[in-house]
N, C-alpha and C. Protein backbone atom coordinates (compact mmCIF):
# COMPACT_ATOMS: atom_id res chain seq x y z
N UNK A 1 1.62 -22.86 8.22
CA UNK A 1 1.75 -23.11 6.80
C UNK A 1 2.89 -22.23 6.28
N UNK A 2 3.83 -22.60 5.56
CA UNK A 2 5.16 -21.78 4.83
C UNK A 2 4.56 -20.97 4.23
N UNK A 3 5.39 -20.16 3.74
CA UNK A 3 4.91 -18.83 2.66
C UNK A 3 4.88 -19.62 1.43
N UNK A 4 5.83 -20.81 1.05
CA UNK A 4 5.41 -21.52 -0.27
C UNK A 4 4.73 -21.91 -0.63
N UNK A 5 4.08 -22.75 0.59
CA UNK A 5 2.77 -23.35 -0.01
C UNK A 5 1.39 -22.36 0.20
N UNK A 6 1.10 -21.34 1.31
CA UNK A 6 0.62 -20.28 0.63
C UNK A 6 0.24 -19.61 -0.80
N UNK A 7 1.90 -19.21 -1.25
CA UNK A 7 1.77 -18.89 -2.40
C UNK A 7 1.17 -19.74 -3.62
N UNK A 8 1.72 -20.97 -3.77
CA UNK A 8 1.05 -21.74 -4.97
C UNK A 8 -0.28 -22.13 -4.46
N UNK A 9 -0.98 -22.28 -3.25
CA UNK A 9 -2.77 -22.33 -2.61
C UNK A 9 -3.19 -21.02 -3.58
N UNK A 10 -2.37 -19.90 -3.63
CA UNK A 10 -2.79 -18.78 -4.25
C UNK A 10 -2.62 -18.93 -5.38
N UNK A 11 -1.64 -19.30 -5.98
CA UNK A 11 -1.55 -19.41 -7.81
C UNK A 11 -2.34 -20.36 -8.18
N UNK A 12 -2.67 -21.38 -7.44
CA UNK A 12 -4.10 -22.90 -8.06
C UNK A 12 -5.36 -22.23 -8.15
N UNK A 13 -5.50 -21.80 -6.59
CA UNK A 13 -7.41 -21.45 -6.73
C UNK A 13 -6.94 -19.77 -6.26
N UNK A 14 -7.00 -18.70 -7.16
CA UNK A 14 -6.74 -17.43 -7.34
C UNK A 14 -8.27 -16.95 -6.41
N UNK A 15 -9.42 -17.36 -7.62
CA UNK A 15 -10.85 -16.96 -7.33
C UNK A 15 -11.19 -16.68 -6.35
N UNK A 16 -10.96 -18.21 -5.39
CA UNK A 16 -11.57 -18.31 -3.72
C UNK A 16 -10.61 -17.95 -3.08
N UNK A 17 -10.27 -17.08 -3.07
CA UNK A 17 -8.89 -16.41 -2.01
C UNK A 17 -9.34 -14.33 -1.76
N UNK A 18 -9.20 -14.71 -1.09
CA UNK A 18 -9.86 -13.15 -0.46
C UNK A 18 -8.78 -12.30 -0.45
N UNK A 19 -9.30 -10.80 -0.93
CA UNK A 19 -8.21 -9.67 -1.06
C UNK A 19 -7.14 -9.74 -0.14
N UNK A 20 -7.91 -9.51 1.06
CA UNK A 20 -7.07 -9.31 2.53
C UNK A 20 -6.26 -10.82 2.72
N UNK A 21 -6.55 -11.95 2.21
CA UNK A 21 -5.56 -12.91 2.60
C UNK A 21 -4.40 -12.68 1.70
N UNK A 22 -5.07 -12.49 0.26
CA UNK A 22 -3.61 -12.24 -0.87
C UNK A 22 -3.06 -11.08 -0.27
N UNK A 23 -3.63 -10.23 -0.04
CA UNK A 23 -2.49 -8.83 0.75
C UNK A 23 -1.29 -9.81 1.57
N UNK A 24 -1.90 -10.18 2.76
CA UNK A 24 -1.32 -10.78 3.50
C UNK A 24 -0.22 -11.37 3.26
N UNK A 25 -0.50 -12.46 1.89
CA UNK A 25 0.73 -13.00 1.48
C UNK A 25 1.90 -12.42 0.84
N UNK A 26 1.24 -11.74 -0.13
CA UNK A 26 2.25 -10.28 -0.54
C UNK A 26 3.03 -9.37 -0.02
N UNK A 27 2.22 -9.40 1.38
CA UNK A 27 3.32 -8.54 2.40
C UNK A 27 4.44 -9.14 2.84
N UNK A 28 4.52 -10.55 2.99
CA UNK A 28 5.41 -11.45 2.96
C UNK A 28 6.68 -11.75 2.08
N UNK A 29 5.74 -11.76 0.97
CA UNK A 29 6.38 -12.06 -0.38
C UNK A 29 7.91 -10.51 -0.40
N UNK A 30 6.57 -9.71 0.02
CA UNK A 30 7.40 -8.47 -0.67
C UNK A 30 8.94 -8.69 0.43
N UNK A 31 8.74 -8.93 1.46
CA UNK A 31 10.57 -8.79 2.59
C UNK A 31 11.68 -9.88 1.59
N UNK A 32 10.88 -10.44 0.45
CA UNK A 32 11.98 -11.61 0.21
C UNK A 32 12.85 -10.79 -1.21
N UNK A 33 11.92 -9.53 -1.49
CA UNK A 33 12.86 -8.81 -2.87
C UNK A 33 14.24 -8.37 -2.30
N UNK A 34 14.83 -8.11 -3.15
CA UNK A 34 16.03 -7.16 -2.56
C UNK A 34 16.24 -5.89 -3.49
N UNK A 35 15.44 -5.85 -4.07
CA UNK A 35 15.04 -4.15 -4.52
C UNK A 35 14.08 -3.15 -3.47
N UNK A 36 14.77 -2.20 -3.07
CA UNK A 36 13.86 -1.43 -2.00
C UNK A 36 12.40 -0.80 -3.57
N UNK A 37 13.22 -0.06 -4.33
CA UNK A 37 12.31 0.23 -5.45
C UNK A 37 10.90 -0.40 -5.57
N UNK A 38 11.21 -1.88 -5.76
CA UNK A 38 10.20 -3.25 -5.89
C UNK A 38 9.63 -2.92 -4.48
N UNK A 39 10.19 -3.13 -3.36
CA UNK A 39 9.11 -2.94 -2.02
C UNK A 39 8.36 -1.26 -1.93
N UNK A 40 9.01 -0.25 -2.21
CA UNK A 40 8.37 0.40 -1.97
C UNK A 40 7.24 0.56 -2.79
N UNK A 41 7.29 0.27 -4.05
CA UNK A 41 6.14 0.46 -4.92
C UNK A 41 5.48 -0.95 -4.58
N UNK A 42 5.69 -2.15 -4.07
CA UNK A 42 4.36 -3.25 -3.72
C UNK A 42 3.39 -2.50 -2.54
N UNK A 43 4.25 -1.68 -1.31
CA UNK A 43 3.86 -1.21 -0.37
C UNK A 43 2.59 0.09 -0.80
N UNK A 44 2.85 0.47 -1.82
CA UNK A 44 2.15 1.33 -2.10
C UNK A 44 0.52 1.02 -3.12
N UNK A 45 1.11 -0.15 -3.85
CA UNK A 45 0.11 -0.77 -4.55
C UNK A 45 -0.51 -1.59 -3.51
N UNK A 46 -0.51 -2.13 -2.37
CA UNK A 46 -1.22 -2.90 -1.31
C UNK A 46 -1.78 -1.61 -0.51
N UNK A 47 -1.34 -0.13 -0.26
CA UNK A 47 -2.09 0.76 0.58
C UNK A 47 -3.40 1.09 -0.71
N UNK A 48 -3.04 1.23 -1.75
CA UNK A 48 -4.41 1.60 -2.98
C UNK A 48 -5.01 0.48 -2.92
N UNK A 49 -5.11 -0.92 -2.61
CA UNK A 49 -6.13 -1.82 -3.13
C UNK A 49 -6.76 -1.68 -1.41
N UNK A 50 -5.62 -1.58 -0.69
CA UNK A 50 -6.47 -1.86 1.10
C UNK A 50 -7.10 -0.67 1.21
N UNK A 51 -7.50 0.45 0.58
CA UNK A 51 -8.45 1.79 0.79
C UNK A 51 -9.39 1.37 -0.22
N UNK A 52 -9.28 0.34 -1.08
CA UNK A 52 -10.88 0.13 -2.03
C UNK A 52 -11.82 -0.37 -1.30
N UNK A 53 -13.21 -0.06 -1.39
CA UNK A 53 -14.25 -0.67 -0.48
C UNK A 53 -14.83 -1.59 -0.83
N UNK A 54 -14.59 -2.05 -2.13
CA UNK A 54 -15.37 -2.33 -3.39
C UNK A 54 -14.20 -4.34 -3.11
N UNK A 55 -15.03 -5.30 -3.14
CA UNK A 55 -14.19 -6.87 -3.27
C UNK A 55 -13.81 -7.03 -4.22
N UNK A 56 -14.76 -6.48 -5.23
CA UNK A 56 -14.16 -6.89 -6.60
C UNK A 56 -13.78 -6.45 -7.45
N UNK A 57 -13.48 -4.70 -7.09
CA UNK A 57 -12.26 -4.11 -7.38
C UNK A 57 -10.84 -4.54 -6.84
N UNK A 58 -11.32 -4.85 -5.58
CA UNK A 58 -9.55 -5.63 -5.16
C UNK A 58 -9.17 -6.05 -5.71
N UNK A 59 -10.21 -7.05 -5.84
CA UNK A 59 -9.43 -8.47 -6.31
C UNK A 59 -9.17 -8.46 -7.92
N UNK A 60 -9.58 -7.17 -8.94
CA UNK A 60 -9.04 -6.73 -9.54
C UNK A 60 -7.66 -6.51 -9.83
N UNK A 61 -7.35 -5.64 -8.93
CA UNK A 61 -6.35 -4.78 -8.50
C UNK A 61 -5.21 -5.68 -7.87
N UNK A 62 -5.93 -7.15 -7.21
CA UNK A 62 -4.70 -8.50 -6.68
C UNK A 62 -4.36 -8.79 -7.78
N UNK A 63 -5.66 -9.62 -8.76
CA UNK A 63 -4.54 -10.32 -9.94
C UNK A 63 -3.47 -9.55 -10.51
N UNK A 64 -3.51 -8.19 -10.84
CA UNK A 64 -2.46 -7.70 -11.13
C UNK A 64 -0.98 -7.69 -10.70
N UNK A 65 -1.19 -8.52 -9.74
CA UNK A 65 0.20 -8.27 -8.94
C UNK A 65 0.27 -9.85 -8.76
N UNK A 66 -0.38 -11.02 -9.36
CA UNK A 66 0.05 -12.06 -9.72
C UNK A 66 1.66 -12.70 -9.91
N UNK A 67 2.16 -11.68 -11.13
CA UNK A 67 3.20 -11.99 -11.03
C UNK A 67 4.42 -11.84 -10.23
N UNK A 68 4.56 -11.37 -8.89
CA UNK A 68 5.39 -11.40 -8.00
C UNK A 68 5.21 -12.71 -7.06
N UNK A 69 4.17 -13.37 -7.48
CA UNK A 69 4.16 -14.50 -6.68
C UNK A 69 4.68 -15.62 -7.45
N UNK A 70 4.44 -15.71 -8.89
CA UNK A 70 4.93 -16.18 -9.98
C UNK A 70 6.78 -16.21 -9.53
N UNK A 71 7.12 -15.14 -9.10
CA UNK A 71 8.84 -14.77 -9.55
C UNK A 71 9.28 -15.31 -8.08
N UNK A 72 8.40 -15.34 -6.91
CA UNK A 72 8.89 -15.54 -5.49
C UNK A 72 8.89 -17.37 -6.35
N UNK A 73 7.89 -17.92 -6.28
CA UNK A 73 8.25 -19.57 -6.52
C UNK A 73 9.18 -19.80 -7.61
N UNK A 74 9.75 -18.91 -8.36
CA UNK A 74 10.68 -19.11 -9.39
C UNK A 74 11.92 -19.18 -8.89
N UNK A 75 12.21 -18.20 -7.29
CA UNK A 75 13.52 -18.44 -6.77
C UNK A 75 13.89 -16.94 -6.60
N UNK A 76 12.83 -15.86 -7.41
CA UNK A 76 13.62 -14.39 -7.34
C UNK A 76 14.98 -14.45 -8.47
């Protein structure tokens, strides 16, 4: 499956998508910035949500970072 259609599976049904898969995609997402700034701080906001123990603090802590998936299907 592409990272595109990934991403919008993730922007339709947000809910039923599991922390660790949105990580997953995000880690992806993140090689396509060309700001190191932008990667190092996604890298760092994906090590704080992957040390929560808690699902639904993650997945808290995912929607917030919604909009980089928003800006990857926009073209960057």
């Amino acid at each position: 499956m592409s990272l595109e259609i990934k991403v919008n599976n993730i922007l339709q049904d947000f809910d039923n998508v599991s922390s660790d898969d949105f990580l997953k995609v995000i880690d992806e997402i993140m090689l396509e910035f060309r700001s190191t700034i932008t990667i190092e701080y996604l890298k760092g906001k994906i090590q704080k949500i992957t040390d929560l123990t808690n699902e639904s603090e993650k997945k808290k802590q995912c929607k917030l970072l919604l909009p980089y998936f928003d800006w990857y299907v926009q073209g960057l």
